[in-house]
C-alpha atoms as a PDB file:
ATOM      1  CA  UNK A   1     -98.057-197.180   6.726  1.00  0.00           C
ATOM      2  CA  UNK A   2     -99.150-195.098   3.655  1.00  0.00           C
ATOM      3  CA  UNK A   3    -101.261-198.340   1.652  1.00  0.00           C
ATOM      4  CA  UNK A   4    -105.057-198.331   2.924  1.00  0.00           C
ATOM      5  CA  UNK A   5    -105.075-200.706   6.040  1.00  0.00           C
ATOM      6  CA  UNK A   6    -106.985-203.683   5.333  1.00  0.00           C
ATOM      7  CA  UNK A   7    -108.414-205.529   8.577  1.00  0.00           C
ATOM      8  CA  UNK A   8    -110.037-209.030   9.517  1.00  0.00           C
ATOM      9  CA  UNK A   9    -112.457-208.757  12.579  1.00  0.00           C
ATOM     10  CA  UNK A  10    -113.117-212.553  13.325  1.00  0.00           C
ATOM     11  CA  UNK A  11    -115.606-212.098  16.921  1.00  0.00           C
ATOM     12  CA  UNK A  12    -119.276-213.046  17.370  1.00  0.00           C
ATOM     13  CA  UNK A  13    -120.394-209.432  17.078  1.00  0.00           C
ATOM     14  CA  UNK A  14    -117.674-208.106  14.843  1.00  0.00           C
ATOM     15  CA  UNK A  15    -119.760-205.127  13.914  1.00  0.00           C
ATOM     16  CA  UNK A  16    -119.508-203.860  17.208  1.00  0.00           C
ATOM     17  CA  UNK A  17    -115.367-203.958  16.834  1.00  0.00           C
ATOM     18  CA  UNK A  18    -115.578-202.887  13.480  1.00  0.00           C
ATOM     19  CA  UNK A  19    -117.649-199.434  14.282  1.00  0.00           C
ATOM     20  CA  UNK A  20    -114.710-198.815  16.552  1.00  0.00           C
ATOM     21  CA  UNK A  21    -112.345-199.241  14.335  1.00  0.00           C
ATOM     22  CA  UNK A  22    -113.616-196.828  11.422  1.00  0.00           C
ATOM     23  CA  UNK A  23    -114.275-194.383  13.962  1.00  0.00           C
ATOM     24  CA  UNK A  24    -110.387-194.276  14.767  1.00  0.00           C
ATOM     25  CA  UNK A  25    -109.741-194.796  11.307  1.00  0.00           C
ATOM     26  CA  UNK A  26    -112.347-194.581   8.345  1.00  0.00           C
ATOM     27  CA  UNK A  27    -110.317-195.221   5.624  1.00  0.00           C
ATOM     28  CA  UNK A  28    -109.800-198.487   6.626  1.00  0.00           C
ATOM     29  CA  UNK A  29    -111.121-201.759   4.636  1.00  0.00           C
ATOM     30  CA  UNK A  30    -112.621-203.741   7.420  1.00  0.00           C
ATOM     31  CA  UNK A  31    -114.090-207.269   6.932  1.00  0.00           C
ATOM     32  CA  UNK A  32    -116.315-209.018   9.150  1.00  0.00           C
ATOM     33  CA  UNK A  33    -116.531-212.308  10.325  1.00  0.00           C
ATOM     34  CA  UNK A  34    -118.822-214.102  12.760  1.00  0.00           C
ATOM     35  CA  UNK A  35    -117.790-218.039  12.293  1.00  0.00           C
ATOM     36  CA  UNK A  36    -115.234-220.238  12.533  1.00  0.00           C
ATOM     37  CA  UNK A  37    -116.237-221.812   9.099  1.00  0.00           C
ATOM     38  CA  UNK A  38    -116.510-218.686   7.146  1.00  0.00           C
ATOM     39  CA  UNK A  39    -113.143-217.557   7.892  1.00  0.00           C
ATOM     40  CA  UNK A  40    -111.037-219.556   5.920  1.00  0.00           C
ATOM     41  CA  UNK A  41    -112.857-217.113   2.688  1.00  0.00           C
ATOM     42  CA  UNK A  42    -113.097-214.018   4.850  1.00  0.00           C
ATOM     43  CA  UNK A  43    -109.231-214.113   5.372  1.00  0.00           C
ATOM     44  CA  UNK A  44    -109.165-214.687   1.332  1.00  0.00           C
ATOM     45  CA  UNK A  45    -108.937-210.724   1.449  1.00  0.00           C
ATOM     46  CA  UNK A  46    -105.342-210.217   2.507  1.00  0.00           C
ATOM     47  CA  UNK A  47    -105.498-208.496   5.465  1.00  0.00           C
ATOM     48  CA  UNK A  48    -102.920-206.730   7.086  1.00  0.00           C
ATOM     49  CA  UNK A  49    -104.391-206.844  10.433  1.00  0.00           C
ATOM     50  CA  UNK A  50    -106.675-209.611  12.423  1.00  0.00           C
ATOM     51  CA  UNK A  51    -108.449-209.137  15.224  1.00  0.00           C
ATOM     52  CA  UNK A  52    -109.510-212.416  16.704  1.00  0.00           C
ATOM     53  CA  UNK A  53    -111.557-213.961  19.426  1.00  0.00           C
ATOM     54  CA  UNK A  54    -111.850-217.652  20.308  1.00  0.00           C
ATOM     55  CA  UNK A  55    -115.754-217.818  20.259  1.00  0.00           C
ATOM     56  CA  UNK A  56    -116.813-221.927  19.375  1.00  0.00           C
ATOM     57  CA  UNK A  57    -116.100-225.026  20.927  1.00  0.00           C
ATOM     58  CA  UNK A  58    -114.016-226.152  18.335  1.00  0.00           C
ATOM     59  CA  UNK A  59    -110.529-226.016  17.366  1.00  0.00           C
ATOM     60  CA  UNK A  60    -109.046-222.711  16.154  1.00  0.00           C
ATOM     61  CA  UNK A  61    -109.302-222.318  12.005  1.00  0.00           C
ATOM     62  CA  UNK A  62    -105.505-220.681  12.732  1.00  0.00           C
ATOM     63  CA  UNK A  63    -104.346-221.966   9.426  1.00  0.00           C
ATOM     64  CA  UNK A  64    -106.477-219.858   7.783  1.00  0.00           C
ATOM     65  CA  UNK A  65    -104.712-216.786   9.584  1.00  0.00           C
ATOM     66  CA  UNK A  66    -101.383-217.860   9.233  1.00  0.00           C
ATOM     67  CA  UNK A  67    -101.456-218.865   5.643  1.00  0.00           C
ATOM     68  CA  UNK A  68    -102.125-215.186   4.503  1.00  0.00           C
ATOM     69  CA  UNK A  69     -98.647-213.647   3.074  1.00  0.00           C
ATOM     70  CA  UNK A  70     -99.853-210.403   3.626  1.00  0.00           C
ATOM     71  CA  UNK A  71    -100.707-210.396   7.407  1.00  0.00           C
ATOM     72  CA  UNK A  72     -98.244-208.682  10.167  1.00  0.00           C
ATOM     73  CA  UNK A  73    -100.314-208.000  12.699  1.00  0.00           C
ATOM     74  CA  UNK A  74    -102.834-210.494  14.971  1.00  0.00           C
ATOM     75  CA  UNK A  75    -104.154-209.082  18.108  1.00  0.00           C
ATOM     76  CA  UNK A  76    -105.750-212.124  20.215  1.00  0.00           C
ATOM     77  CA  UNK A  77    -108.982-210.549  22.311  1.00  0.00           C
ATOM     78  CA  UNK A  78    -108.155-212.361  25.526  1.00  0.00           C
ATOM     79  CA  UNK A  79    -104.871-213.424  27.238  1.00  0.00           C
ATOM     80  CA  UNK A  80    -104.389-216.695  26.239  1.00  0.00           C
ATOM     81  CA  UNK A  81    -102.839-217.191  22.732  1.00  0.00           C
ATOM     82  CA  UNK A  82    -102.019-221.205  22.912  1.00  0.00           C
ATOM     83  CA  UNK A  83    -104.846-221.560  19.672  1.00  0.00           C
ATOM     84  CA  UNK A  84    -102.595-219.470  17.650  1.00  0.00           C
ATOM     85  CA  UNK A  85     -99.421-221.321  18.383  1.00  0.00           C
ATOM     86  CA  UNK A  86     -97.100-221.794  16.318  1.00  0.00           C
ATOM     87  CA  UNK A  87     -96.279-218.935  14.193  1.00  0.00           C
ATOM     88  CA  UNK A  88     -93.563-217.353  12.509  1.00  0.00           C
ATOM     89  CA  UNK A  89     -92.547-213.854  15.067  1.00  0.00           C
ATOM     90  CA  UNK A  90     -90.392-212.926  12.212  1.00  0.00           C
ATOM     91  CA  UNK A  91     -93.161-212.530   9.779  1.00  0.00           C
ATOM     92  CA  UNK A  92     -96.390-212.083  12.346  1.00  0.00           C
ATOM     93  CA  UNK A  93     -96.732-210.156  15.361  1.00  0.00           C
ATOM     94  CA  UNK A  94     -99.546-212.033  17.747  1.00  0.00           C
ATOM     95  CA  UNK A  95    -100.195-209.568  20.958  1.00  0.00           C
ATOM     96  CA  UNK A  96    -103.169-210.096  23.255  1.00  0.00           C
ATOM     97  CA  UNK A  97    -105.902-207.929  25.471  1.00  0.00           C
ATOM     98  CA  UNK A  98    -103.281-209.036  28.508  1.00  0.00           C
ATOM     99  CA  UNK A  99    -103.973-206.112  31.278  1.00  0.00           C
ATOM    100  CA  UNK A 100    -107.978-206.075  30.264  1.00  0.00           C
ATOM    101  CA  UNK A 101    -109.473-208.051  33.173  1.00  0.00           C
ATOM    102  CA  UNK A 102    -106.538-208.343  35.694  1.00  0.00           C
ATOM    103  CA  UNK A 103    -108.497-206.542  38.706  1.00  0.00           C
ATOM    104  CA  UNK A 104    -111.527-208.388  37.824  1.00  0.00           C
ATOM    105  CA  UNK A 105    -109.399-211.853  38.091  1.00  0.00           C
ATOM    106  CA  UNK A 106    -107.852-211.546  41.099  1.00  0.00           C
ATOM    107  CA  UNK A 107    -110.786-210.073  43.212  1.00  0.00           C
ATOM    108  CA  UNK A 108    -112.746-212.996  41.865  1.00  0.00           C
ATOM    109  CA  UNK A 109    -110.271-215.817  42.618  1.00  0.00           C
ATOM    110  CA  UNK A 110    -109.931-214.133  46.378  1.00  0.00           C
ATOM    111  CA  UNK A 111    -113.306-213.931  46.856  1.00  0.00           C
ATOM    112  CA  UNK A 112    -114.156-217.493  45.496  1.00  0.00           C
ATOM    113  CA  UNK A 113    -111.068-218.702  48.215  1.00  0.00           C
ATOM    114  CA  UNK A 114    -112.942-216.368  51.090  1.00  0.00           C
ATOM    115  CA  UNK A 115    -116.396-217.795  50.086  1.00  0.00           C
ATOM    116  CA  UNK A 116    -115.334-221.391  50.425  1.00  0.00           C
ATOM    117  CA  UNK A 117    -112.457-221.064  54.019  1.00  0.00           C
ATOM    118  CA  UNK A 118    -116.205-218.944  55.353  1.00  0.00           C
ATOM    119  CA  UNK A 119    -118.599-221.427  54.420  1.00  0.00           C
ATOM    120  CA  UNK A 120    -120.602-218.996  52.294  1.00  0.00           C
ATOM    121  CA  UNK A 121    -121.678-221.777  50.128  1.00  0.00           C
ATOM    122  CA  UNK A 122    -123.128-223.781  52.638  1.00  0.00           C
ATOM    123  CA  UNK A 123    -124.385-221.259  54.825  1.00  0.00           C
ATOM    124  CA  UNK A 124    -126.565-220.798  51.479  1.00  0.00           C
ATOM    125  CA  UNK A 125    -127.425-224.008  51.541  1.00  0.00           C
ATOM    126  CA  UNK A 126    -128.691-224.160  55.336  1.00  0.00           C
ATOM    127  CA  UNK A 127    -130.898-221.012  54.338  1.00  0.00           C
ATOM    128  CA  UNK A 128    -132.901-223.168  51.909  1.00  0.00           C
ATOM    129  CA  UNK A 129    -133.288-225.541  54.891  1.00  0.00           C
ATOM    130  CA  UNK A 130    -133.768-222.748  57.413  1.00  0.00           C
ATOM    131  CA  UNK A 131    -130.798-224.949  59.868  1.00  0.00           C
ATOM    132  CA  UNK A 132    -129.042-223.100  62.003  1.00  0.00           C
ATOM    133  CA  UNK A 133    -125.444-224.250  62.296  1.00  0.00           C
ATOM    134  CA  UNK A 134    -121.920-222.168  62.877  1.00  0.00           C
ATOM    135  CA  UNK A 135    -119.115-223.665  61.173  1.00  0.00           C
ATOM    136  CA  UNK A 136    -115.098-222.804  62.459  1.00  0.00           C
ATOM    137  CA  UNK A 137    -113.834-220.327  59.716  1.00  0.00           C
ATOM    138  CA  UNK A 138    -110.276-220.343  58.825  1.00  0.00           C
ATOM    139  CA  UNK A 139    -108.777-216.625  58.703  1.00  0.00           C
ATOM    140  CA  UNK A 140    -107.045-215.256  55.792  1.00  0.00           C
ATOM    141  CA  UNK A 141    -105.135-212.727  57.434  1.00  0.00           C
ATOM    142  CA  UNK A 142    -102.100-214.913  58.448  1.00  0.00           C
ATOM    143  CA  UNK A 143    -102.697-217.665  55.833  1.00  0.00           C
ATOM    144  CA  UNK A 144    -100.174-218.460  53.055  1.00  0.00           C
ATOM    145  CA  UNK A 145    -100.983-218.296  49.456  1.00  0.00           C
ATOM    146  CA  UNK A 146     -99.288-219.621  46.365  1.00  0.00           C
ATOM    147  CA  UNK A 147    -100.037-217.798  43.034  1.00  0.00           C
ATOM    148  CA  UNK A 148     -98.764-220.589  40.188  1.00  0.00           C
ATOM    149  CA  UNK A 149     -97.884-218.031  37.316  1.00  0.00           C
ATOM    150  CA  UNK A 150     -96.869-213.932  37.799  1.00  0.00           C
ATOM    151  CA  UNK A 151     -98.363-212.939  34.811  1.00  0.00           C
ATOM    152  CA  UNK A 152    -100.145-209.642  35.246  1.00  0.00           C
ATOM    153  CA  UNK A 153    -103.059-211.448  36.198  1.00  0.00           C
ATOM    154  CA  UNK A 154    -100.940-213.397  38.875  1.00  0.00           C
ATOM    155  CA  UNK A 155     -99.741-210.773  39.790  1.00  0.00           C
ATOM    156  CA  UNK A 156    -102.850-208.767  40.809  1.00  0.00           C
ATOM    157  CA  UNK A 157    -103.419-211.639  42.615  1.00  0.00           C
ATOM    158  CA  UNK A 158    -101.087-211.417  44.684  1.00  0.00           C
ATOM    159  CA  UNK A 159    -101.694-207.889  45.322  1.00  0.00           C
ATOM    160  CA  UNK A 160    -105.092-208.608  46.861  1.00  0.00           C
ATOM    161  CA  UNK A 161    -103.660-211.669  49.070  1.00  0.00           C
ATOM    162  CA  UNK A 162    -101.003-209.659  49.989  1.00  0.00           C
ATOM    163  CA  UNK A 163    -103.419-206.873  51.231  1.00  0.00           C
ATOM    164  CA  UNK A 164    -105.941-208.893  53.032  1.00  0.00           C
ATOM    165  CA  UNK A 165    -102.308-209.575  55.184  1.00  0.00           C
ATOM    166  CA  UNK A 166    -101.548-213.295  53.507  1.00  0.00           C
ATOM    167  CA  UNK A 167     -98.321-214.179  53.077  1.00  0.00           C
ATOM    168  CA  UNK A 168     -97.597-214.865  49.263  1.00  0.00           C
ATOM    169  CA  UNK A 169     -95.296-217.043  47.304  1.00  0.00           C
ATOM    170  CA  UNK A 170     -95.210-217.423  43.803  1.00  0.00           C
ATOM    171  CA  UNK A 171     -94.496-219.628  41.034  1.00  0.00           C
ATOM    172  CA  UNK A 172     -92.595-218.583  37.279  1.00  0.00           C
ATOM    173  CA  UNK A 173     -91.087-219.789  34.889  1.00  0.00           C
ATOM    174  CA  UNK A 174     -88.293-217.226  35.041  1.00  0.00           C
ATOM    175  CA  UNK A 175     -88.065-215.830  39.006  1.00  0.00           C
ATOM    176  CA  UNK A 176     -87.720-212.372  39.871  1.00  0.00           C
ATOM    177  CA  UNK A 177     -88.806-209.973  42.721  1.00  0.00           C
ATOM    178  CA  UNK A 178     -92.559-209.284  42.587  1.00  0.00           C
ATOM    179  CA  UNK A 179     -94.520-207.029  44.868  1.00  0.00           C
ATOM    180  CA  UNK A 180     -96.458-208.114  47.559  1.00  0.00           C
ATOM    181  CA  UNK A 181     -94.948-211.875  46.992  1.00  0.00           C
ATOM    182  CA  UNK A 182     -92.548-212.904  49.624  1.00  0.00           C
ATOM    183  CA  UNK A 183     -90.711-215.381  47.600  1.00  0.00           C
ATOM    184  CA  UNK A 184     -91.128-216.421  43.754  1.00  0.00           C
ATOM    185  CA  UNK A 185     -89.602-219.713  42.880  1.00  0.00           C
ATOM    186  CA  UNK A 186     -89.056-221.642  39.802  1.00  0.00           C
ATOM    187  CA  UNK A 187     -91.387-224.777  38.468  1.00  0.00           C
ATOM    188  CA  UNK A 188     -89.230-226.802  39.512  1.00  0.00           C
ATOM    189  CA  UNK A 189     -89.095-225.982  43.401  1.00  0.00           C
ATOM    190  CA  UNK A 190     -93.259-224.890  43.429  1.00  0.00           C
ATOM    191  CA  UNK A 191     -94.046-228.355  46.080  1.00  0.00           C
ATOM    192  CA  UNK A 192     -91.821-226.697  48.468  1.00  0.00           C
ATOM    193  CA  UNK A 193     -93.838-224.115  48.228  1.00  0.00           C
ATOM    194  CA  UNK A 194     -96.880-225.925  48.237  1.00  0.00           C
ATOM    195  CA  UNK A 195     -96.576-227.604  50.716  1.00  0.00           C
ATOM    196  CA  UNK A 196     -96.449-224.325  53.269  1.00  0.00           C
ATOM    197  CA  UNK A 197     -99.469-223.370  51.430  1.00  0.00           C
ATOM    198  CA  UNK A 198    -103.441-222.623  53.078  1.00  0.00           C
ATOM    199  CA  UNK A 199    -104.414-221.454  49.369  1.00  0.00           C
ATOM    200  CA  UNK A 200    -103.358-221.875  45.921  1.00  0.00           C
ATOM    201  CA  UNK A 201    -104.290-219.707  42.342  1.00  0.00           C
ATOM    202  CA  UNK A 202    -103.831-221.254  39.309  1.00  0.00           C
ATOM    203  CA  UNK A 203    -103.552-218.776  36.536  1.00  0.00           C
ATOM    204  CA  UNK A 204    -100.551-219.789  34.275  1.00  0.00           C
ATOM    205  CA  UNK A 205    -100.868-219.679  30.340  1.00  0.00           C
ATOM    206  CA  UNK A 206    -101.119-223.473  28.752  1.00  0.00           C
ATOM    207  CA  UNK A 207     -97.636-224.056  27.460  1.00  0.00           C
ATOM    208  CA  UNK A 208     -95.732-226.916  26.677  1.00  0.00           C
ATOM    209  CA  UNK A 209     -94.401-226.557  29.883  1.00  0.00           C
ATOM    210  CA  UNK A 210     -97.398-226.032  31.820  1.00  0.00           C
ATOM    211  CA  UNK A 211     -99.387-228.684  30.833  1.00  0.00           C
ATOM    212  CA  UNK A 212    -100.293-231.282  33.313  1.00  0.00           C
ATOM    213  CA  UNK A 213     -97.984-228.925  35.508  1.00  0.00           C
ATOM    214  CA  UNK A 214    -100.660-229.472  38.783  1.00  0.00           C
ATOM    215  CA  UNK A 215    -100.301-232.800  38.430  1.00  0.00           C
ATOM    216  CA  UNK A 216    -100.299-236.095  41.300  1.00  0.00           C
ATOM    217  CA  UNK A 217     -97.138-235.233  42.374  1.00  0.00           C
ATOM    218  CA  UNK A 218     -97.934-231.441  42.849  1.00  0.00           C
ATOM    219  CA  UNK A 219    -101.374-232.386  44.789  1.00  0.00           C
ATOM    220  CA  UNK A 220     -99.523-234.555  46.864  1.00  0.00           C
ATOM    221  CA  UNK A 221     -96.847-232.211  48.064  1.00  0.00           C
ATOM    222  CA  UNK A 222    -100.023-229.784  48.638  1.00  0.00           C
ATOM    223  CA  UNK A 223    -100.683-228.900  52.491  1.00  0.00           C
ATOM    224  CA  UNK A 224    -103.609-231.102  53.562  1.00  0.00           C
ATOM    225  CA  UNK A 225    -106.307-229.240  53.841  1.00  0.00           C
ATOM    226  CA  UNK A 226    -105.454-226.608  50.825  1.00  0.00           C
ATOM    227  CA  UNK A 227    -108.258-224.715  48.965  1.00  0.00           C
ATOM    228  CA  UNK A 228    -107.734-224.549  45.190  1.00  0.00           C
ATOM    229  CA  UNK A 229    -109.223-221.935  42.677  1.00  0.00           C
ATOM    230  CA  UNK A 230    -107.720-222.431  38.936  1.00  0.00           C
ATOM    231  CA  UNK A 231    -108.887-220.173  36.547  1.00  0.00           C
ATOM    232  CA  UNK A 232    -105.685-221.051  33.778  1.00  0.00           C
ATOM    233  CA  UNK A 233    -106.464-222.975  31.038  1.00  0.00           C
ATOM    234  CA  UNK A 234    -108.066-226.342  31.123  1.00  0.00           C
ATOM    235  CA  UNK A 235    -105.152-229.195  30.930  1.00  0.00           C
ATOM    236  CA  UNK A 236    -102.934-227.392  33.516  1.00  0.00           C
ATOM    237  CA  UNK A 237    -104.454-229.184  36.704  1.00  0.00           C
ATOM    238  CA  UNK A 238    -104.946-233.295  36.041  1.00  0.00           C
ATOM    239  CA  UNK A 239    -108.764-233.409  37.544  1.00  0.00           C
ATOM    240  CA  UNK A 240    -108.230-237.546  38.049  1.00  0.00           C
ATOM    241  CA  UNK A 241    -105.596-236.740  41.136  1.00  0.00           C
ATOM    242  CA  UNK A 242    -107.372-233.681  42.219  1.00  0.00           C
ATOM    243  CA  UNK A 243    -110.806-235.918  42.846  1.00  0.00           C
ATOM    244  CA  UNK A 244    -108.826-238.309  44.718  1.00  0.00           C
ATOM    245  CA  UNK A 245    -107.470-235.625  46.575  1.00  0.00           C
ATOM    246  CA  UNK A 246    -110.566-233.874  47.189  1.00  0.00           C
ATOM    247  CA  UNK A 247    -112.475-237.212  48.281  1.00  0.00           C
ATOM    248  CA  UNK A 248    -109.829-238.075  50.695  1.00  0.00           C
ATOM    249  CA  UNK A 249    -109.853-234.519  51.834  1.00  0.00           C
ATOM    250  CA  UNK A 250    -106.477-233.874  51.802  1.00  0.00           C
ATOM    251  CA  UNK A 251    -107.725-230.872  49.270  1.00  0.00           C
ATOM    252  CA  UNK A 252    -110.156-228.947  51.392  1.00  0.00           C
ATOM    253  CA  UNK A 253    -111.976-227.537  48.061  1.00  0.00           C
ATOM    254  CA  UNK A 254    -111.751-226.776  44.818  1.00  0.00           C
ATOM    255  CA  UNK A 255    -112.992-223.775  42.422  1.00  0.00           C
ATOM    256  CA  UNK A 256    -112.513-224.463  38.944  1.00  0.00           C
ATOM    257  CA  UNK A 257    -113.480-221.977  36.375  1.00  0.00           C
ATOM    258  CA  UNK A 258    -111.894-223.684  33.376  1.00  0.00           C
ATOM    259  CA  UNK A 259    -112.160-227.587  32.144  1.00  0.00           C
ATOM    260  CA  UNK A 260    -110.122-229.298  29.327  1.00  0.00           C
ATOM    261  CA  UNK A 261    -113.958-230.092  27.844  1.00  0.00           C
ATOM    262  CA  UNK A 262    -115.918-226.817  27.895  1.00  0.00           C
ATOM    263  CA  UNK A 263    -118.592-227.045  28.909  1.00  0.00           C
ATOM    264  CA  UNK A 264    -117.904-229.254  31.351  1.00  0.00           C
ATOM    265  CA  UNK A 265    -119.979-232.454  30.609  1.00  0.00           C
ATOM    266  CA  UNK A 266    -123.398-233.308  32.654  1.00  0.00           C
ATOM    267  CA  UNK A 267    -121.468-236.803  33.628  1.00  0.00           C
ATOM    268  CA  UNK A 268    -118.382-235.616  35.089  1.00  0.00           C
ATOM    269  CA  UNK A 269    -118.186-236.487  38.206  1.00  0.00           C
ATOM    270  CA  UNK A 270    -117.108-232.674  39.751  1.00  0.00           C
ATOM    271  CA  UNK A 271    -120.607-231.890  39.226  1.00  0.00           C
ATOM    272  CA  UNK A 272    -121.772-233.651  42.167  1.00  0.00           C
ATOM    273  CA  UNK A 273    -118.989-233.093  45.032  1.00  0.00           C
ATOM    274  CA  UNK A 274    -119.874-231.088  47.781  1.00  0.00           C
ATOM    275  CA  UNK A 275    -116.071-229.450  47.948  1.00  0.00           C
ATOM    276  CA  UNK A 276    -116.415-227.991  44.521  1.00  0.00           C
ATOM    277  CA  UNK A 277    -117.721-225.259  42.895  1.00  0.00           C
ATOM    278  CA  UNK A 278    -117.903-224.745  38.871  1.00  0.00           C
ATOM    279  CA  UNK A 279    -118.332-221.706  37.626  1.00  0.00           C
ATOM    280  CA  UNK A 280    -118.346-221.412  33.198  1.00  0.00           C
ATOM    281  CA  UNK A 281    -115.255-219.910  32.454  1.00  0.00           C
ATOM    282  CA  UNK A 282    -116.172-216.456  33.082  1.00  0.00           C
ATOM    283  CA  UNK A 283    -113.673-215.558  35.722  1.00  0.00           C
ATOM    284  CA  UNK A 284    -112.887-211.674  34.395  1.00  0.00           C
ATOM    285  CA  UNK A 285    -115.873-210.323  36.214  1.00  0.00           C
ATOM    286  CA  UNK A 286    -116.943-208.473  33.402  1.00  0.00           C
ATOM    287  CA  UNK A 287    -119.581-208.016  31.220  1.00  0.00           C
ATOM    288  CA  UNK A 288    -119.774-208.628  27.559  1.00  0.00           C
ATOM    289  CA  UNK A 289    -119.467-205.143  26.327  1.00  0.00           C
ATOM    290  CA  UNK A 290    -117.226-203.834  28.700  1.00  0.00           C
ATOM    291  CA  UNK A 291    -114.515-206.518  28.104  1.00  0.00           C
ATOM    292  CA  UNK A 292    -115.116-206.026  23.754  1.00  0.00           C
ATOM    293  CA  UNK A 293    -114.538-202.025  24.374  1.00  0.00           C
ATOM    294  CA  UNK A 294    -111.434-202.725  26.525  1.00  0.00           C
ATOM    295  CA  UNK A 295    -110.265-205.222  24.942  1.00  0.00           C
ATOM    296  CA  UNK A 296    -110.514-203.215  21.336  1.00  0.00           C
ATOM    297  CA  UNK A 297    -109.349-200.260  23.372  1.00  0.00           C
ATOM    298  CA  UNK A 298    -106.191-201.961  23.535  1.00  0.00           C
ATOM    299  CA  UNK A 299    -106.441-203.192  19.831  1.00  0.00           C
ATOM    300  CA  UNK A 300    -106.898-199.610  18.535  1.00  0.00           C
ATOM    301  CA  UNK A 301    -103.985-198.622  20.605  1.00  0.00           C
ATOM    302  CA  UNK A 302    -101.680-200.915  18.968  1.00  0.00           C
ATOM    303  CA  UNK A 303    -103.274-200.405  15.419  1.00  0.00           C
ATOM    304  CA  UNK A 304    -102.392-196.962  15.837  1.00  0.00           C
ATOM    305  CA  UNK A 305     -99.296-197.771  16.327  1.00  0.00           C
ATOM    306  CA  UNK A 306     -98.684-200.358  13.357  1.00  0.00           C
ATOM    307  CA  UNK A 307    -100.191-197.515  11.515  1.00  0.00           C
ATOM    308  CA  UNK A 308     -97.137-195.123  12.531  1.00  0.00           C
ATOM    309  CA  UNK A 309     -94.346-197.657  12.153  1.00  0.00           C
ATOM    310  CA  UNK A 310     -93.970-197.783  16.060  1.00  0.00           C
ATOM    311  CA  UNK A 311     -93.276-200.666  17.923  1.00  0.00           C
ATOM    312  CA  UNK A 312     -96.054-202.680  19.442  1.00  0.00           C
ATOM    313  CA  UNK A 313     -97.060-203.471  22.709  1.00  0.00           C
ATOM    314  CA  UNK A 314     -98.358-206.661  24.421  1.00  0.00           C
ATOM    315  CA  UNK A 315     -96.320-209.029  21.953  1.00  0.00           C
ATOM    316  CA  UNK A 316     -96.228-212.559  22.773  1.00  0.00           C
ATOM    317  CA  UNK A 317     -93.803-215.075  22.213  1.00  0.00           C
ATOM    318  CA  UNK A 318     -94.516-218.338  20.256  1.00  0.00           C
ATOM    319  CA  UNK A 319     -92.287-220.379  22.033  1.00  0.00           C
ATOM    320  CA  UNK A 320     -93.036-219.182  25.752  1.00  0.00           C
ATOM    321  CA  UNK A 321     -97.210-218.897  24.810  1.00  0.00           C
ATOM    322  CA  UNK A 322     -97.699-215.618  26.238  1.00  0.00           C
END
């Protein structure tokens, strides 16, 4: 691209993506912006390029994005891109940080599944109350666990269950092969697998299709006794059924690291149950500045590719959501 790039960086600390940037490229016109209210003027300067990070509690300001004629090229800092959806792929390319944090996923949903089928949690709790008490432990080398979307990050997932010796099935929207998975299924037969299941992994985008996917029907084909980690999006596992479930025990446990209301509110009722454990959507296992230089690592990557007319990589699809 021979005119001088000009490029939005919309992040809390956009200075710190912004030094990257002119050190790949200093000619660049690079304007910062640390608010969801100030963006609608920031993006006033026709940018070419937008690098963007969902930072606020609030909804998205993706108008302001979308509406500039000028813009070809939006690269989302996480994985999830449902705040940018719609847009037009023929004008706009949106690609995300997919590939950042899958390691760091996956060893943290398998650990958080260990913790709870070892009774790390309460053995915790009994050392605050010096008590002395074994509890049976439930192996998972020859358990069965269901990974509901092969993304990358599902798919790391399944890597790690497949190597502690679990047997893995998985669930996509489009089945294929996958490695370490025994069998991937379709949507529409995941409560057969379910219900052969010890453990379950919730990591599918928030689509259209995925929405209230985990619903009463999916708990109830679950295998009693299941332990559930989600880590997707909130609205992709109906917490009403899942309470029920969990109270009645036919859900062993629960680890939930995302909500539909973030953060979750002091009133809801998940709080208090013994057989869950909340952690503040912070799954990656990662700190702060590692995932901004990786995740502008794979920005630059990309811009330098815009910049030579070569295709992108990490596109996502508007329709699909990732």
């Amino acid at each position: 691209m021979s005119e001088t790039l000009r490029i939005l960086v919309h992040a809390p600390r956009p200075e710190l993506v912004a030094g990257l940037i002119a050190e790949r490229h200093p000619q660049a016109l690079i304007t910062p912006c640390d608010s969801f209210a100030d963006l609608p003027k920031a993006a006033m300067v026709d940018p070419h390029i937008a690098y963007t990070e969902r930072f606020e509690r609030i909804p998205y300001p993706r108008e302001a994005l979308l509406a500039q004629p000028s813009l070809r090229f939006i690269h989302a800092s996480g994985a999830g891109i449902n705040h940018l959806t719609p847009w037009d792929p023929e004008k706009v390319h949106v690609c995300n940080a997919g590939g950042v944090q899958d390691e760091g996923m996956a060893q943290f949903a398998i650990a958080r599944l260990i913790a709870i089928s070892c009774h790390f949690f309460r053995y915790h709790d009994q050392q605050k109350e010096r008590l002395w008490k074994g509890h049976n432990v439930m192996h998972s080398t020859g358990g069965t666990l269901t990974v509901v979307g092969l993304g990358k990050i599902g798919r790391a997932c399944a890597r790690v269950g497949h190597a502690l010796g679990m047997t893995v099935y998985g669930v996509r929207a489009r089945p294929q092969p996958c490695e370490g998975v025994e069998e991937v299924v379709a949507p529409d037969q995941m409560h057969e697998v379910l219900a052969k299941s010890d453990y379950v992994i919730i990591v599918t985008p928030l689509t259209d299709q995925t929405r209230d996917l985990i619903d009463a029907a999916a708990i109830a084909a679950m295998k009693p006794g299941i332990i559930l980690h989600d880590m997707s999006r909130g609205n992709v596992l109906e917490h009403k059924p899942l309470i029920e479930a969990l109270n009645s025990g036919h859900v062993r446990a629960a680890s939930l690291d995302v909500f539909e209301e973030e953060p979750l509110p002091q009133e809801n009722p998940l709080w208090d149950m013994e057989n869950v454990h909340v952690t503040p959507h912070m799954a990656g296992m990662i700190t702060e500045d590692d995932y901004d230089r990786l995740s502008t690592e794979v920005f630059l990557d990309n811009l330098d590719r815009f910049a030579c007319g070569e295709p992108l990589v990490n596109i996502t699809d508007p329709v699909l959501g990732y």
